[in-house]
C-alpha atoms as a PDB file:
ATOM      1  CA  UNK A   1     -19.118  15.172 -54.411  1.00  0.00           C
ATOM      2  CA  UNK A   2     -18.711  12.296 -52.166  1.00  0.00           C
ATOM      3  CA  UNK A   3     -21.073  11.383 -49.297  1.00  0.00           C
ATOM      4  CA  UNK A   4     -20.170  10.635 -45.659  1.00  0.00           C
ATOM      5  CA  UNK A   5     -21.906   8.967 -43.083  1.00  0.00           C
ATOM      6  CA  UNK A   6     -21.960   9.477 -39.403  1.00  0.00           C
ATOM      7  CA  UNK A   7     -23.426   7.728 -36.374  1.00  0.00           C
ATOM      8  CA  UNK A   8     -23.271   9.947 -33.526  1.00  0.00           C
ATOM      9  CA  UNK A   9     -25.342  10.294 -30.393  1.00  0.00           C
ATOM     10  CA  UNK A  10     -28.770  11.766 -30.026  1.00  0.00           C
ATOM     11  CA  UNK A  11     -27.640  14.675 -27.963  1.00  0.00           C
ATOM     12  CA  UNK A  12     -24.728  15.995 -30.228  1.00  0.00           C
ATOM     13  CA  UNK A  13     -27.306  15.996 -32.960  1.00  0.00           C
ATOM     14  CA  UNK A  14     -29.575  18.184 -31.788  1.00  0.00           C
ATOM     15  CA  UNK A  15     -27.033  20.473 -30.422  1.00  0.00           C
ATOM     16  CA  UNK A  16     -25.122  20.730 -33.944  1.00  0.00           C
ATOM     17  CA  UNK A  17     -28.561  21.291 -35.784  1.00  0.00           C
ATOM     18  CA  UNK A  18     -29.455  24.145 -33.058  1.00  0.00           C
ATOM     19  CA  UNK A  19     -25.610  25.818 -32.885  1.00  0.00           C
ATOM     20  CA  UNK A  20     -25.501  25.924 -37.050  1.00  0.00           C
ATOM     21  CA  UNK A  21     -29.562  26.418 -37.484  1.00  0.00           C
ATOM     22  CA  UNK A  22     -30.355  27.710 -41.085  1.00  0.00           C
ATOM     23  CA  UNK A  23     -26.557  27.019 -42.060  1.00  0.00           C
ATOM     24  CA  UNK A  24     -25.436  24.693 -44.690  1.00  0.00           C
ATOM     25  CA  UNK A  25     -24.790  21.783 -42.633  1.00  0.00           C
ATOM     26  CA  UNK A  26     -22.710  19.840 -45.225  1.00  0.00           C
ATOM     27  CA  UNK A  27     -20.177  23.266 -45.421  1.00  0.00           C
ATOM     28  CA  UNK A  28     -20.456  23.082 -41.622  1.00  0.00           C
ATOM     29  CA  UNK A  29     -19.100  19.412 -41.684  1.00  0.00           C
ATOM     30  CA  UNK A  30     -17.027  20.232 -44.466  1.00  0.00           C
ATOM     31  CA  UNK A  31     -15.000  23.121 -42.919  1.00  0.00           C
ATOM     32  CA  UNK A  32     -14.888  20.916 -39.284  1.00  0.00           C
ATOM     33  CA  UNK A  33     -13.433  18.245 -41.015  1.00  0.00           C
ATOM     34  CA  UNK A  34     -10.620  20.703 -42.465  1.00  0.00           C
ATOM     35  CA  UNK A  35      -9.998  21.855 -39.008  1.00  0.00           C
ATOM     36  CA  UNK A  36      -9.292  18.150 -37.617  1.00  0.00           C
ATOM     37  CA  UNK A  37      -7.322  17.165 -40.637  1.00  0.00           C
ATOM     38  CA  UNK A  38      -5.170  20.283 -39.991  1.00  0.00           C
ATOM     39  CA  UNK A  39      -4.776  19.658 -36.397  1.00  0.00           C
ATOM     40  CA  UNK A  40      -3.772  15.808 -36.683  1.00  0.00           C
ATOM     41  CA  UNK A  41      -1.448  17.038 -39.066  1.00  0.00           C
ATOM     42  CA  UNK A  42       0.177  19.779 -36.709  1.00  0.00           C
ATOM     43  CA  UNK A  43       0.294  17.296 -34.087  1.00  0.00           C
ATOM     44  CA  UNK A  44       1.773  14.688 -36.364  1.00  0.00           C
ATOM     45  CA  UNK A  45       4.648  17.665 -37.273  1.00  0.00           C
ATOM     46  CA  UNK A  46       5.068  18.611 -33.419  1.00  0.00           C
ATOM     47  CA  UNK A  47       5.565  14.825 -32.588  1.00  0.00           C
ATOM     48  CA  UNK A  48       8.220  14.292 -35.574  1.00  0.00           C
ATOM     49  CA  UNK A  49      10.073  17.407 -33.850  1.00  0.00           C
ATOM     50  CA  UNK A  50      10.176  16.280 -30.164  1.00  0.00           C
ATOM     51  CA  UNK A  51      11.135  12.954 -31.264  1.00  0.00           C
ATOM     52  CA  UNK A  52      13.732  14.421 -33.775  1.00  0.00           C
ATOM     53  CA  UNK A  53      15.207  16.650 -30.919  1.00  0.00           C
ATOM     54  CA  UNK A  54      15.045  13.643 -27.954  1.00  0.00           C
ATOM     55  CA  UNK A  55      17.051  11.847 -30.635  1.00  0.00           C
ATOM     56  CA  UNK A  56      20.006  14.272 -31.033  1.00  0.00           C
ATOM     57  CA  UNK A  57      19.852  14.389 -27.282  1.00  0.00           C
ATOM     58  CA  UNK A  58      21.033  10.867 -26.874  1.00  0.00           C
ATOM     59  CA  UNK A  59      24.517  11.590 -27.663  1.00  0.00           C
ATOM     60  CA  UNK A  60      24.768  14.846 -25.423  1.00  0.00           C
ATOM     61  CA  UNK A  61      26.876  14.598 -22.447  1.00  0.00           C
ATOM     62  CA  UNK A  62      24.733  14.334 -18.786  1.00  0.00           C
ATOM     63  CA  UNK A  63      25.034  17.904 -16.806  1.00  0.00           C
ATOM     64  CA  UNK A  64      24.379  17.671 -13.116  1.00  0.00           C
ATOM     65  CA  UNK A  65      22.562  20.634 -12.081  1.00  0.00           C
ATOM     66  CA  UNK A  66      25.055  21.667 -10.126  1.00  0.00           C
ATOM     67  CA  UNK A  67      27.407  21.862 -13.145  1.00  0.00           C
ATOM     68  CA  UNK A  68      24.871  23.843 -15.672  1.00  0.00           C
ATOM     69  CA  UNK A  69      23.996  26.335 -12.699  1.00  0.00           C
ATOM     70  CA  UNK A  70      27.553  27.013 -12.595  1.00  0.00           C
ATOM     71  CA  UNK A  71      27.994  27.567 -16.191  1.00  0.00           C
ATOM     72  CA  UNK A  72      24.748  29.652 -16.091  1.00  0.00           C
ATOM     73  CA  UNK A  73      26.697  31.864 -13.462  1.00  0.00           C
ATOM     74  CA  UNK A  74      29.447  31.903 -15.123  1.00  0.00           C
ATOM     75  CA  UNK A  75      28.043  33.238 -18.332  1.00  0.00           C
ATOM     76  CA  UNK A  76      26.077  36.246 -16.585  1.00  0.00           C
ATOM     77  CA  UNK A  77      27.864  39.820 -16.177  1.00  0.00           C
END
């Protein structure tokens, strides 16, 4: 299994090694490492999606609000 090394400060250090005392620290890292990979990739798939639906909106005709509060009423029984 590969090794990974990590410079962080003095403070976070001591705070990991008391939050995950007598824990396997490398699973720790492991599994934390998992979680960010996960969540860049989320955000990566939630940023494809607002750009994909800003992009269809480019062709959509402008509403004043005026105009969409009127359809709104108009709708509504």
């Amino acid at each position: 299994m590969p090794t990974v090394n990590f410079s962080v400060p003095e403070d976070v250090k001591q705070a990991f090694n008391a939050a995950f005392e007598g824990q396997n620290k490398s699973a720790v890292i492991a599994d934390l490492m998992r979680e960010a990979v996960a969540r860049a990739q989320r955000r990566q798939v939630h940023r494809a999606a607002v750009a994909n639906i800003l992009a269809s909106r480019t062709g959509a005709p402008a509403v004043t609000e005026a105009q969409f509060k009127a359809a709104r009423d108009a709708g509504r029984p």
